[in-house]
C-alpha atoms as a PDB file:
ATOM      1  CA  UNK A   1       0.000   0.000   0.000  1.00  0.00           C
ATOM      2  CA  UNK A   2       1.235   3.248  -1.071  1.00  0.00           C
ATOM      3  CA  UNK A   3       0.883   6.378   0.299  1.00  0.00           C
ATOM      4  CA  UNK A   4      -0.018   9.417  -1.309  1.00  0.00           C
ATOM      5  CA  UNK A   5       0.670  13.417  -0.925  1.00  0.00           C
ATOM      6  CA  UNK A   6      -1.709  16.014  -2.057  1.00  0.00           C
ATOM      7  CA  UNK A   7      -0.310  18.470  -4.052  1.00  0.00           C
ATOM      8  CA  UNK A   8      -1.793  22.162  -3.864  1.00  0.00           C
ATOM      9  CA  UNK A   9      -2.131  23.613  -7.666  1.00  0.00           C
ATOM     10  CA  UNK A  10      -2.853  26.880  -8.960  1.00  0.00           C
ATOM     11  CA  UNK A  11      -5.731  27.435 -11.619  1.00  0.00           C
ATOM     12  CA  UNK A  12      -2.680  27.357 -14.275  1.00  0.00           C
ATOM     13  CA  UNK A  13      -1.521  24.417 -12.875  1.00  0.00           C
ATOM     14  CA  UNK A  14       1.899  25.133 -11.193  1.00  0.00           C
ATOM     15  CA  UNK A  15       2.169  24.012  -7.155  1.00  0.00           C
ATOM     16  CA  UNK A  16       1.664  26.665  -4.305  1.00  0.00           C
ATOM     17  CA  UNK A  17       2.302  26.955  -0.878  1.00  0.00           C
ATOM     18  CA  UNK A  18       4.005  24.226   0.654  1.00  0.00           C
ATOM     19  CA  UNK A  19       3.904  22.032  -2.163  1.00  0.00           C
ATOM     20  CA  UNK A  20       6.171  23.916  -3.836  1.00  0.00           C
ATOM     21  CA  UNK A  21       9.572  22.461  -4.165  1.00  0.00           C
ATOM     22  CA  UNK A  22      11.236  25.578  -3.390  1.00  0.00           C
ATOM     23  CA  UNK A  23       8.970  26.552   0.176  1.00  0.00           C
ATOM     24  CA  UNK A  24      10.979  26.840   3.403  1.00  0.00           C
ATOM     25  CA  UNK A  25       8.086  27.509   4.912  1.00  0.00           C
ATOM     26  CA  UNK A  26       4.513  25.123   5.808  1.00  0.00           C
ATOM     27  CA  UNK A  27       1.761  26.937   5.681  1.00  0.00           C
ATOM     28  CA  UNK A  28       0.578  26.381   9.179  1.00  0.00           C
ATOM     29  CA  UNK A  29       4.325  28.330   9.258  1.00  0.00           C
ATOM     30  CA  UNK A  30       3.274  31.338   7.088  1.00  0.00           C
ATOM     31  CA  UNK A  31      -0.148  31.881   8.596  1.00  0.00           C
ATOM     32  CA  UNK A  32       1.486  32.103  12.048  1.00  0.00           C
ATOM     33  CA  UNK A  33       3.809  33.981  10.552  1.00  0.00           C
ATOM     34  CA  UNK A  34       1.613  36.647   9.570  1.00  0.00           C
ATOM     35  CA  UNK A  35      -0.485  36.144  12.744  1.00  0.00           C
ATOM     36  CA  UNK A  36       2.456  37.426  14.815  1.00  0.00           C
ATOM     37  CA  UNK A  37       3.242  40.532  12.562  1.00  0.00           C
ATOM     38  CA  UNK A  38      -0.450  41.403  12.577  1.00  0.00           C
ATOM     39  CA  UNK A  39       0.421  41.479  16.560  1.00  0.00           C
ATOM     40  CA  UNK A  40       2.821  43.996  15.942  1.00  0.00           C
ATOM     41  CA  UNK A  41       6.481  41.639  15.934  1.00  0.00           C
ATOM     42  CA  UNK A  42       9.113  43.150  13.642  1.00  0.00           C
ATOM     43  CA  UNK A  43      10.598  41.427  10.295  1.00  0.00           C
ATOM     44  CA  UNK A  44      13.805  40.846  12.212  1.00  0.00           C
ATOM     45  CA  UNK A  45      12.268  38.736  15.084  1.00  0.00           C
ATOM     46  CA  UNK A  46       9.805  37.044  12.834  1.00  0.00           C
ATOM     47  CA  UNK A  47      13.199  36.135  10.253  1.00  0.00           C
ATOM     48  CA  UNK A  48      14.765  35.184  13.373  1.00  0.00           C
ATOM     49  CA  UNK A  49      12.138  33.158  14.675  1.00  0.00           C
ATOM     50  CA  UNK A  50      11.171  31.183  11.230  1.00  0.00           C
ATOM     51  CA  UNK A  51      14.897  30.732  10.344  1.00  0.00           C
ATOM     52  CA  UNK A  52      14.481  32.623   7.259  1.00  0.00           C
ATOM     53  CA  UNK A  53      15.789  35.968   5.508  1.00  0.00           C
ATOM     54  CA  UNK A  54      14.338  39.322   6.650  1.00  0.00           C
ATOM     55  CA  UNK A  55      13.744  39.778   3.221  1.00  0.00           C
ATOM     56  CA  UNK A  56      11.775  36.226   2.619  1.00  0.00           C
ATOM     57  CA  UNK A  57       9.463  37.288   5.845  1.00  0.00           C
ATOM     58  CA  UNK A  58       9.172  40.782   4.470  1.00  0.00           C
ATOM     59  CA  UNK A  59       7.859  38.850   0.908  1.00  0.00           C
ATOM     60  CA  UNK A  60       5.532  36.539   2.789  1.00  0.00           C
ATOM     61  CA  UNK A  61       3.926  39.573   4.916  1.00  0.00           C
ATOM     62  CA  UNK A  62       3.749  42.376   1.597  1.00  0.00           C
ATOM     63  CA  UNK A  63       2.146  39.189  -0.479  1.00  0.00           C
ATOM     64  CA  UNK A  64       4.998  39.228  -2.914  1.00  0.00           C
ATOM     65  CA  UNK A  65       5.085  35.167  -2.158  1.00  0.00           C
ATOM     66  CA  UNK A  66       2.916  32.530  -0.867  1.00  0.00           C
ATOM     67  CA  UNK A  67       0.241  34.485  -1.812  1.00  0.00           C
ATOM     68  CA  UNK A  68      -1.514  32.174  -4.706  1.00  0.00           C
ATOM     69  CA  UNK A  69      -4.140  30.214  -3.021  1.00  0.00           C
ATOM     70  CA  UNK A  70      -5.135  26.694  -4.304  1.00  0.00           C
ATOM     71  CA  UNK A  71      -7.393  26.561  -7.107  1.00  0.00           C
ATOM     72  CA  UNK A  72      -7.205  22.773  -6.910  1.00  0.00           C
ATOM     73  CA  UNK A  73      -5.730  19.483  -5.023  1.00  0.00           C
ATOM     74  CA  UNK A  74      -4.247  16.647  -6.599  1.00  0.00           C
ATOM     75  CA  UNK A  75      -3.228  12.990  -5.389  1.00  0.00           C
ATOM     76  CA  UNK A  76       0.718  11.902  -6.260  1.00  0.00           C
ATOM     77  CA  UNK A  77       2.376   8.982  -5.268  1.00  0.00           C
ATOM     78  CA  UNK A  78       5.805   9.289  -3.949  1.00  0.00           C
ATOM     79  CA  UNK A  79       8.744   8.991  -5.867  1.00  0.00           C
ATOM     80  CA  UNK A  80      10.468   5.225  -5.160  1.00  0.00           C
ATOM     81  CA  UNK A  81      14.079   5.182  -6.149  1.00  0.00           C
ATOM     82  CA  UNK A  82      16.445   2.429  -6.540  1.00  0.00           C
ATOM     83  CA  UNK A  83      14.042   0.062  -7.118  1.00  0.00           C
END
């Protein structure tokens, strides 16, 4: 039995959020994230905090990235290698 992960698409069909091979972040991460700024916490102890860039948090919170919600979900099986 195999299990699956659901990938998070956008309506033209590229991933988003955490499905995205490139995300440092989950985005349980990025909506606390921007919870905590909308409490008033500076870039510099939200980087610090998330163990990213000042610049990636400042991204996140202006909507520059992970902004793209899911237009649609899909199933994939994982990738088995040296099989």
């Amino acid at each position: 039995m195999t299990a699956h992960t659901t990938i998070a698409l956008s309506a033209t069909g590229k991933r988003v959020g955490e499905s995205h091979p490139k995300a440092t972040l989950t985005d349980h991460e990025v909506d606390l994230l921007l919870e905590l700024r909308d409490e008033g916490f500076s870039l510099s102890w939200l980087a610090g905090k998330f163990e990213i860039a000042k610049t990636t948090a400042h991204s996140i919170v202006t909507g520059r990235t992970r902004a793209t919600q899911p237009a649609t979900y899909r199933a994939q099986k994982p990738h088995v290698r040296g099989v």
